[in-house]
C-alpha atoms as a PDB file:
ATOM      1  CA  UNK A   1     109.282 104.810  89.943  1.00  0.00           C
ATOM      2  CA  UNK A   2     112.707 103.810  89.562  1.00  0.00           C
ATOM      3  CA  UNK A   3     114.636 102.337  92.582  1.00  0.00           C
ATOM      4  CA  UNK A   4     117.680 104.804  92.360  1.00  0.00           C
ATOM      5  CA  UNK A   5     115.242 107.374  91.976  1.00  0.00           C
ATOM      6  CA  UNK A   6     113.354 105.733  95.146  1.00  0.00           C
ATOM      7  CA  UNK A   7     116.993 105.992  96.761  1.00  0.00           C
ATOM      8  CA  UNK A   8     117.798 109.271  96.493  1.00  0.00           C
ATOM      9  CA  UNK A   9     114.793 110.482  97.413  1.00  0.00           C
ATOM     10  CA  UNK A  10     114.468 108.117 100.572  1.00  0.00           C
ATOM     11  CA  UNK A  11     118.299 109.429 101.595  1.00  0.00           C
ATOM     12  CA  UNK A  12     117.035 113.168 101.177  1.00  0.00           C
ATOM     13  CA  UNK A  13     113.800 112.496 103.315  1.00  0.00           C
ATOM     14  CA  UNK A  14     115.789 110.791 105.979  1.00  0.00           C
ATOM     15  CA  UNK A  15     118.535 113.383 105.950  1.00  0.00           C
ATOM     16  CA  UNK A  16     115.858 116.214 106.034  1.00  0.00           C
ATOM     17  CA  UNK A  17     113.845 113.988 108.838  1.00  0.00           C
ATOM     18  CA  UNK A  18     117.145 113.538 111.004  1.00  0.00           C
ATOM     19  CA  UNK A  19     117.998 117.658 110.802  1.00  0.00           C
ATOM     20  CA  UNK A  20     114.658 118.498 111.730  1.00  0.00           C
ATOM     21  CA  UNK A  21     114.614 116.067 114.500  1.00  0.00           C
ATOM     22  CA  UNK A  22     117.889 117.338 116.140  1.00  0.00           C
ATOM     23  CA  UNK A  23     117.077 120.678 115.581  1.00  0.00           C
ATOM     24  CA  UNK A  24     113.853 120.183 117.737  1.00  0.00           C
ATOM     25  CA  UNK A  25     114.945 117.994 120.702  1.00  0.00           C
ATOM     26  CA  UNK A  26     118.706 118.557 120.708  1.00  0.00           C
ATOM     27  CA  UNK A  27     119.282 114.813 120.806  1.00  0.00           C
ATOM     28  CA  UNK A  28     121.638 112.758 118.073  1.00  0.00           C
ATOM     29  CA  UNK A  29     119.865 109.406 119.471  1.00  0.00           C
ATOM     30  CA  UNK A  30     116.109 110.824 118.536  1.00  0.00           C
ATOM     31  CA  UNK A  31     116.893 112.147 115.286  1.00  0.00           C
ATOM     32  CA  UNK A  32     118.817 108.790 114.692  1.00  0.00           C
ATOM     33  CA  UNK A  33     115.415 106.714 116.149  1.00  0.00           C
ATOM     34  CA  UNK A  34     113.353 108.542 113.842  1.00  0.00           C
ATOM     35  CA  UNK A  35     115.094 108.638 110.539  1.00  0.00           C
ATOM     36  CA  UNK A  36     115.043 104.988 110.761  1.00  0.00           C
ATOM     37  CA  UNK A  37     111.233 105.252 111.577  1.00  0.00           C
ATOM     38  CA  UNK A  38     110.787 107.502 108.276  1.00  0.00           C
ATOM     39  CA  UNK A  39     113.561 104.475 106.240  1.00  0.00           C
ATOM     40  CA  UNK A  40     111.371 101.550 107.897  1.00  0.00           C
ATOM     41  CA  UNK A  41     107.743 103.555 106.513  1.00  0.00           C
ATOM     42  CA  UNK A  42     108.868 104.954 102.932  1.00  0.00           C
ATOM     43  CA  UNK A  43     110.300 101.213 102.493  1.00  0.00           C
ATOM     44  CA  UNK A  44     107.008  99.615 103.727  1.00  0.00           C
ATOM     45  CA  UNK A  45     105.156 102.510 101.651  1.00  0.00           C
ATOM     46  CA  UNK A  46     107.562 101.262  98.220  1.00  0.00           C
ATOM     47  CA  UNK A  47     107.009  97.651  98.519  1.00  0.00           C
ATOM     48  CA  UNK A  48     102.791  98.134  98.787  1.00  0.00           C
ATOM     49  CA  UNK A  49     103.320 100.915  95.877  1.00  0.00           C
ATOM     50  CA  UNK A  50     105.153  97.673  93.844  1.00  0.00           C
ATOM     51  CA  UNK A  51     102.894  95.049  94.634  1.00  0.00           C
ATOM     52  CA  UNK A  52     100.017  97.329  93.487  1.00  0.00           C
ATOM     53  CA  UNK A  53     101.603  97.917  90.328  1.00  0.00           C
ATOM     54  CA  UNK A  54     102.073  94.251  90.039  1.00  0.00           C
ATOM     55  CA  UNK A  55      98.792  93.167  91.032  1.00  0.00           C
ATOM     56  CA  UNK A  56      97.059  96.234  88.745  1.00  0.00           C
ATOM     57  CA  UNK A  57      99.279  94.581  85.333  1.00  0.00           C
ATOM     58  CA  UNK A  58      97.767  91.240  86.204  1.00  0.00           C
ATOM     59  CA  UNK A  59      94.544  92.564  86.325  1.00  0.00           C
ATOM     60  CA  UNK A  60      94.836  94.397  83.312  1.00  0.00           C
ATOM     61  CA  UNK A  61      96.272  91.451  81.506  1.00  0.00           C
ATOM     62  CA  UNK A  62      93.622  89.434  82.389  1.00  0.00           C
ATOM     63  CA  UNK A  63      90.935  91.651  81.867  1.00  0.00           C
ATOM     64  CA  UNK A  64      92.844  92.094  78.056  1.00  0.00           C
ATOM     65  CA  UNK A  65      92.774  88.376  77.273  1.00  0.00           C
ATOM     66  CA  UNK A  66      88.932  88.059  78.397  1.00  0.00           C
ATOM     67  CA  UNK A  67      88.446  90.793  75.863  1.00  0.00           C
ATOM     68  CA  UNK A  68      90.601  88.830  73.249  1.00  0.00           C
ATOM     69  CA  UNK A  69      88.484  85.975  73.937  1.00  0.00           C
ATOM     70  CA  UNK A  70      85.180  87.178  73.414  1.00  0.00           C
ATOM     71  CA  UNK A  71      85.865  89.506  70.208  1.00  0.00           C
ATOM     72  CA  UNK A  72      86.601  85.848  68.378  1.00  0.00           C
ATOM     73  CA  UNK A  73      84.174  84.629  66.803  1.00  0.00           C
ATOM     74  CA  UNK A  74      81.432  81.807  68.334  1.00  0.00           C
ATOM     75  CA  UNK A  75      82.193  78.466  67.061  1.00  0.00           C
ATOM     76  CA  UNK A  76      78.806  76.856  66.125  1.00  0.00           C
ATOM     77  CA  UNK A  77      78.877  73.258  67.077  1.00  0.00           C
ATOM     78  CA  UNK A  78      77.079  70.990  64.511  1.00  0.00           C
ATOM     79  CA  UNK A  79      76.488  67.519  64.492  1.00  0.00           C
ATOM     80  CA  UNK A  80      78.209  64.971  63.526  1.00  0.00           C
ATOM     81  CA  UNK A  81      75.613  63.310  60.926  1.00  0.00           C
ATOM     82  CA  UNK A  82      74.926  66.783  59.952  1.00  0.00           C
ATOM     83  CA  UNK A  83      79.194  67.824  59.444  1.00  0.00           C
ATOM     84  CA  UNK A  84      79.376  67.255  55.378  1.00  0.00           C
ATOM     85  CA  UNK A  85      76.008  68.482  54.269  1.00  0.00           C
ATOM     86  CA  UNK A  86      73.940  65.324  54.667  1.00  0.00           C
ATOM     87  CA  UNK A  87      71.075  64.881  56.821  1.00  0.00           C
ATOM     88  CA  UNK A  88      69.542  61.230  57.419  1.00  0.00           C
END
């Protein structure tokens, strides 16, 4: 999710949160307390969506270069008496 599309949709929950709220208890100071209850949890709920989509590409980029790793071929260690064909 982009963050201006994070924005506008955080400014239309709060605005719809505040309406509601004043609409039920008749108080500007509630619906104010609350809309910046709803901005405070659909920020906290953003950063955790980020930092999962952070912590999922590491994953996945470490999980790739395991892969990478054992699709190579096995070296076969040999000798060193035994490296240019002759054995003694």
């Amino acid at each position: 999710m982009y963050f201006p599309q994070f924005l506008v949709g955080m400014f239309t929950t709060s605005g719809i949160v505040a309406a509601w709220v004043y609409m039920a208890t008749g108080s500007i100071w509630k619906a104010f307390v609350w809309t910046v209850v709803a901005a405070i949890v659909l920020q906290i709920g953003y950063f955790a969506l980020v930092a999962r989509l952070v912590y999922q590409r590491r994953i996945s980029e470490e999980t790739e270069a395991d892969k990478d790793a054992t699709q190579q071929q096995p070296v076969m260690p040999t000798s060193p008496l035994h490296k240019d064909g002759l054995s003694l």
